[in-house]
Protein backbone atom coordinates (compact mmCIF):
# COMPACT_ATOMS: atom_id res chain seq x y z
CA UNK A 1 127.21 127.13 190.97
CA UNK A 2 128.34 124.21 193.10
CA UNK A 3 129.62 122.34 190.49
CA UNK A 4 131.75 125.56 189.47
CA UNK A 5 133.07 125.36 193.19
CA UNK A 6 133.88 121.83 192.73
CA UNK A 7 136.07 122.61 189.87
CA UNK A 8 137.66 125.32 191.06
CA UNK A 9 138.63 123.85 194.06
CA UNK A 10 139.87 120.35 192.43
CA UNK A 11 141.72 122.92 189.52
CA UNK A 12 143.25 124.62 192.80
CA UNK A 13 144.69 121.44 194.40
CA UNK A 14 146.15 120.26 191.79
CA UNK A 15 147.92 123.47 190.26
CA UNK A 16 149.03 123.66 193.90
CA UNK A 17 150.89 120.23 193.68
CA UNK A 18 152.44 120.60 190.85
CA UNK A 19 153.60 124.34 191.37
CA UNK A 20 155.62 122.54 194.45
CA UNK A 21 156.96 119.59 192.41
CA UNK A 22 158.29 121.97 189.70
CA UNK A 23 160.08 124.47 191.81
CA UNK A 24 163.89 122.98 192.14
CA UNK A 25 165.71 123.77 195.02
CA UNK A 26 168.93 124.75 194.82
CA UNK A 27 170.59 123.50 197.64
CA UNK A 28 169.02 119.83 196.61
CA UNK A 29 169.75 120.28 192.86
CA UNK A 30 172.93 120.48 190.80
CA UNK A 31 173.34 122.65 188.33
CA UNK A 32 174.24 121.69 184.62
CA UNK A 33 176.53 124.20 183.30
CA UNK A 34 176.98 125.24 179.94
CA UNK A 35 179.25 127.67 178.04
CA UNK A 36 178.90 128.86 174.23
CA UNK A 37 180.83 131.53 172.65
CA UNK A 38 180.36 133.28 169.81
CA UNK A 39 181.93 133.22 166.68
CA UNK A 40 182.06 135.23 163.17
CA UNK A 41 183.43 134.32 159.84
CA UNK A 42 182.63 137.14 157.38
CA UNK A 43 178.52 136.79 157.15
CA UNK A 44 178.65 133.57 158.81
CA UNK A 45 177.79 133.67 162.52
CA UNK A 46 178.00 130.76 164.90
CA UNK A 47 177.87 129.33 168.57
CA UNK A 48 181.03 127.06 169.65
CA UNK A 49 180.52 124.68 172.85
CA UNK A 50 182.97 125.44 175.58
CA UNK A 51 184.53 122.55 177.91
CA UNK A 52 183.32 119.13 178.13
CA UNK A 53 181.91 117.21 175.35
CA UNK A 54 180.28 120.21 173.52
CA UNK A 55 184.48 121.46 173.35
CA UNK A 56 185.27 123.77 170.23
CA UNK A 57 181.56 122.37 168.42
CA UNK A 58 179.82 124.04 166.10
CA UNK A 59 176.32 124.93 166.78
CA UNK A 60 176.47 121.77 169.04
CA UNK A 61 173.33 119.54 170.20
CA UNK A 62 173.06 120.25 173.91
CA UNK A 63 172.03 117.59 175.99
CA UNK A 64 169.78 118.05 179.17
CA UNK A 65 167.67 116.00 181.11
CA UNK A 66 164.14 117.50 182.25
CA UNK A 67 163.31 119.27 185.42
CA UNK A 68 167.15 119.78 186.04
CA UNK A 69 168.78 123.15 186.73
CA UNK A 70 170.15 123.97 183.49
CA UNK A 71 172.53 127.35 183.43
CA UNK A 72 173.95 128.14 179.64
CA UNK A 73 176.51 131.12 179.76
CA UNK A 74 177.29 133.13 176.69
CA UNK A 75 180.62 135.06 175.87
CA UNK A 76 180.80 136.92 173.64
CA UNK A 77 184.10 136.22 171.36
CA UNK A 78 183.60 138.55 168.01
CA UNK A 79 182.68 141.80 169.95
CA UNK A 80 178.89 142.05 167.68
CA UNK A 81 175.88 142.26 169.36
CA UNK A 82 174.35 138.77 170.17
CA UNK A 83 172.13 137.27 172.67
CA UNK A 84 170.71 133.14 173.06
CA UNK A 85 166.85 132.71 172.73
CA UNK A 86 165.35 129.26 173.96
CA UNK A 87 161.22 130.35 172.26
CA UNK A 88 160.21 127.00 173.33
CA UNK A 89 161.46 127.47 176.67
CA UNK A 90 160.30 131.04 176.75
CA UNK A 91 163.88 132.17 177.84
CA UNK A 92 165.68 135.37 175.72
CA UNK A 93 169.11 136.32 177.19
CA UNK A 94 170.35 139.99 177.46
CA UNK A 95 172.40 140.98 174.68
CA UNK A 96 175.94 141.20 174.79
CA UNK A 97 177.85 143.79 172.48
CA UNK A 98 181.26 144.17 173.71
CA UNK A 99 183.78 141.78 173.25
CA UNK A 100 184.63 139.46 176.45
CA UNK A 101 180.94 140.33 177.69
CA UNK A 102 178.65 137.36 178.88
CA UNK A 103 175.18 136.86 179.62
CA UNK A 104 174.01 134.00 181.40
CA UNK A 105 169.73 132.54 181.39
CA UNK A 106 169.14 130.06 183.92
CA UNK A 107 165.33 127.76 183.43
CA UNK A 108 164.18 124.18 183.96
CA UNK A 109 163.02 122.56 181.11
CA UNK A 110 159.85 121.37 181.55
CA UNK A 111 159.11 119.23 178.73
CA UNK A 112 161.28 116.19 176.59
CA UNK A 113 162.00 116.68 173.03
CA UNK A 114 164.76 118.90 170.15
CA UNK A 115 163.91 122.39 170.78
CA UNK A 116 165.89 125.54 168.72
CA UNK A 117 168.54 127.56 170.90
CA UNK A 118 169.58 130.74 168.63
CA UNK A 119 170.40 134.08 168.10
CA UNK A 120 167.97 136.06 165.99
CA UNK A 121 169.53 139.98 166.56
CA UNK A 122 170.33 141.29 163.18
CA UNK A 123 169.33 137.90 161.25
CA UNK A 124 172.41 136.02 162.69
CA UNK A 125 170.06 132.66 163.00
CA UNK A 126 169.63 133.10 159.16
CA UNK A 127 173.63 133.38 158.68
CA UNK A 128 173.85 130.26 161.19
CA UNK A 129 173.73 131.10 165.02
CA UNK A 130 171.27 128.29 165.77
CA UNK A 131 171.08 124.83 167.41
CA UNK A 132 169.43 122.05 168.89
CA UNK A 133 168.64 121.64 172.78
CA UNK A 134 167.88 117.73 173.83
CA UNK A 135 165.68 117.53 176.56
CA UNK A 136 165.74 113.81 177.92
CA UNK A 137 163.95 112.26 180.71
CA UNK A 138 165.50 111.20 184.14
């Protein structure tokens, strides 16, 4: 019984620490924007990178560095219904059906690696709507 205690109490220290180092503040933290649109050619079904150096890309590799604020905004540009999924990062948008509409999902992303952004309403990942998020250290 004690040593369950122990653990408990050592488990509860340091989930407490690193509940406080992983919440980012947003006064103290910039945010790293990012806008997609969607586009449709016949079956085909894409995301294109708005602005900076993801400008008029295809499906393009989106670059992040871990534990910042990252915000991606979605517009819808072909007036279907779409939405941007992040399953590593547990993050689904809302959808978006009407033309001009936008969704945004704002996370952290708490680990380093390639991880899938996509869109999987009505199979539009299988026609193409899919991608690559970077997640670099610091």
């Amino acid at each position: 019984m004690k040593m369950q205690r122990l653990l408990l109490a050592i488990f509860a220290t340091l989930f407490s620490f690193s509940a406080v180092d992983a919440v980012p503040s947003s006064k103290d933290r910039p945010i790293h924007h990012i806008t997609l649109r969607t586009e449709a050619e016949g079956e085909r079904r894409y995301f294109v990178g708005v602005g900076g150096p993801v400008d008029g890309k295809i499906n393009p590799k989106l670059f992040v560095k871990a534990w910042e604020v990252v915000e991606i905004t979605l517009i819808n540009n072909d007036g279907l219904r779409h939405h941007i999924g992040l399953p590593d990062f547990f993050i689904t948008s809302h959808e978006v059906t009407d033309k001009g509409a936008k969704t945004v999902v704002t996370f952290v992303p708490f680990k380093t690696g390639g991880f899938t952004y996509l869109c999987i309403l009505d199979n539009h990942r299988e026609s193409g709507m899919e991608g690559e998020l970077i997640v670099i250290n610091q």
